[in-house]
C-alpha atoms as a PDB file:
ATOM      1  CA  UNK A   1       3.033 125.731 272.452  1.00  0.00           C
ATOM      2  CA  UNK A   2      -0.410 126.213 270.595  1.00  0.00           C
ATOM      3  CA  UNK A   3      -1.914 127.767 272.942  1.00  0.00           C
ATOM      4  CA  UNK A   4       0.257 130.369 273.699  1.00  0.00           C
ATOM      5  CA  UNK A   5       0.256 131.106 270.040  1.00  0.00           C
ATOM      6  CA  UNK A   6      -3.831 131.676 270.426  1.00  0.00           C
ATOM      7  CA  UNK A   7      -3.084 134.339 272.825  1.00  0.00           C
ATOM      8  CA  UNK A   8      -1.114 136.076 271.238  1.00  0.00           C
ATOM      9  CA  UNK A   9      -3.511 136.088 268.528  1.00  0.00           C
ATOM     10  CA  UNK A  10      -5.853 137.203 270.879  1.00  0.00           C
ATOM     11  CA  UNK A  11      -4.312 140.473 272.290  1.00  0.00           C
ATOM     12  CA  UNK A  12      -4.563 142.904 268.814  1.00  0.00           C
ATOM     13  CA  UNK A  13      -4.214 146.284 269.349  1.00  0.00           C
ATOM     14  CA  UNK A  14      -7.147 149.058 268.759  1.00  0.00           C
ATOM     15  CA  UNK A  15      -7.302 151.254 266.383  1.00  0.00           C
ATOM     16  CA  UNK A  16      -6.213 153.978 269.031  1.00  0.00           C
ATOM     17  CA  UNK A  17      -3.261 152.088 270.046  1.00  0.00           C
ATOM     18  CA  UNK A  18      -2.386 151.738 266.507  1.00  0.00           C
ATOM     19  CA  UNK A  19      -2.612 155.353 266.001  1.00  0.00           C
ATOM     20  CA  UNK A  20      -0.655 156.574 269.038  1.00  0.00           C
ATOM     21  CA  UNK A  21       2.232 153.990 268.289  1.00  0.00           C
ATOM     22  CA  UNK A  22       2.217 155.160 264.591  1.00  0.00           C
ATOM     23  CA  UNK A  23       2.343 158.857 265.408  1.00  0.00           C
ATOM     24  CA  UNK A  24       4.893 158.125 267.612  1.00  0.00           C
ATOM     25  CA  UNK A  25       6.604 156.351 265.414  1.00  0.00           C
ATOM     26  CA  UNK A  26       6.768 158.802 262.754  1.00  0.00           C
ATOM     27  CA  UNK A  27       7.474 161.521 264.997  1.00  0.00           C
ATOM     28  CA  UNK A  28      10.784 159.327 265.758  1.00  0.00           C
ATOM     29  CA  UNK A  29      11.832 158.780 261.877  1.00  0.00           C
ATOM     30  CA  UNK A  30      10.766 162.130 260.907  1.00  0.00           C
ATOM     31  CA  UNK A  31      13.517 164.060 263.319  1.00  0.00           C
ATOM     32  CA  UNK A  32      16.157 161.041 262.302  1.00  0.00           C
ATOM     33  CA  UNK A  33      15.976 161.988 258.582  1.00  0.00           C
ATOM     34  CA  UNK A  34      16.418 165.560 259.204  1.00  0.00           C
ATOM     35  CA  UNK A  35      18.626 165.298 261.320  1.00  0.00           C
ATOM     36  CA  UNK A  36      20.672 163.188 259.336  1.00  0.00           C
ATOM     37  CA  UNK A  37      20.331 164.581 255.395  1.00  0.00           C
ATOM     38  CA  UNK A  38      19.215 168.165 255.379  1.00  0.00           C
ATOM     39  CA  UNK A  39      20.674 169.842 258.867  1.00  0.00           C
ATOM     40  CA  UNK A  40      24.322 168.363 258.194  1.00  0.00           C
ATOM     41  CA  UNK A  41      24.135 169.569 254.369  1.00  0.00           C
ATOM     42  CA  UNK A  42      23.062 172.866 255.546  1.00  0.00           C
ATOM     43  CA  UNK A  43      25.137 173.552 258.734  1.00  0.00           C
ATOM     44  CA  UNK A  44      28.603 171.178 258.344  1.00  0.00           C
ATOM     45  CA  UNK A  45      29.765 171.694 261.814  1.00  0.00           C
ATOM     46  CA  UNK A  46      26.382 170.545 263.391  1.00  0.00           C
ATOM     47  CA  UNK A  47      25.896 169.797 266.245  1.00  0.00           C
ATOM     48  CA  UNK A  48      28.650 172.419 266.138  1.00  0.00           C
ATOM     49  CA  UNK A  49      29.606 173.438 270.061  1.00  0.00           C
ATOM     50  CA  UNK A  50      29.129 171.072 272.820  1.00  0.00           C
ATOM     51  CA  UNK A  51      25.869 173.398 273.581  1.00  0.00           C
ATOM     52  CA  UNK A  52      24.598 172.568 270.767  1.00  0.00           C
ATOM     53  CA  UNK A  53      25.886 168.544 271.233  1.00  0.00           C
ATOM     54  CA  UNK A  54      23.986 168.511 274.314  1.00  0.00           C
ATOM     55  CA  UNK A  55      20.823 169.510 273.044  1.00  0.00           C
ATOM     56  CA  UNK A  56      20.697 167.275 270.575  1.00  0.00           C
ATOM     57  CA  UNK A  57      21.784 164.696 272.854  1.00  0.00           C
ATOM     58  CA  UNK A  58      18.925 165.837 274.820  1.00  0.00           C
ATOM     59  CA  UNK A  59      16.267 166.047 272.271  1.00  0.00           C
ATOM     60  CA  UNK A  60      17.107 162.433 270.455  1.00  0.00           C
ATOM     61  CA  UNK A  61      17.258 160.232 274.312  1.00  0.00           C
ATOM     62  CA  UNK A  62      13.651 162.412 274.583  1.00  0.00           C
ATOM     63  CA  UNK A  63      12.401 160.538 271.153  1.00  0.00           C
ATOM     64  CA  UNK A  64      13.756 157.471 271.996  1.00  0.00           C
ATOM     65  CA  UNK A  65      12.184 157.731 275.285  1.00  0.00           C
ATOM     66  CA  UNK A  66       8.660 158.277 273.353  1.00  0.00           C
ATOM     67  CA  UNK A  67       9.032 155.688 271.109  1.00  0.00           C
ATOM     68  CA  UNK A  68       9.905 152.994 274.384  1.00  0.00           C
ATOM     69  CA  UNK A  69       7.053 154.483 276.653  1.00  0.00           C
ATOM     70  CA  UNK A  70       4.357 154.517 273.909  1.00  0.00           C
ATOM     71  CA  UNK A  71       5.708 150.392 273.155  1.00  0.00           C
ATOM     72  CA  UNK A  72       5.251 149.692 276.957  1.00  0.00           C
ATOM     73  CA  UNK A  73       2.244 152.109 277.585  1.00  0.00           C
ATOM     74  CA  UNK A  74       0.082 152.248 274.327  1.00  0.00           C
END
């Protein structure tokens, strides 16, 4: 049990990795807040049309895609 609690400690992340998973990160919760306060108080039938459902649909499975590649990549 100890020692696979010293490898863990062991594998830290750089500085870069840090970075990229942060700016990832905020990337993600930046586009959730807006599109969940300030778009809907604006525009109350968003996504409005199912054009405009796919797109989003589109655009938020592309974050979420980010956010698990940089996890398994950075």
């Amino acid at each position: 049990m100890l020692a696979g609690l010293t490898l863990l400690a062991e594998e830290s992340l750089s500085t870069n990795q840090q970075i990229g998973l942060s700016l990832v990160c905020a990337a993600f919760v930046v586009f959730s807040l807006v599109m969940s306060f300030p778009v809907p108080a604006k525009f109350p039938n968003f996504p409005g049309s199912k054009r405009g459902v796919a797109i989003f649909s589109v655009v938020s499975f592309a974050f979420f895609a980010a956010m698990m590649l940089a996890v398994i990549y950075i």
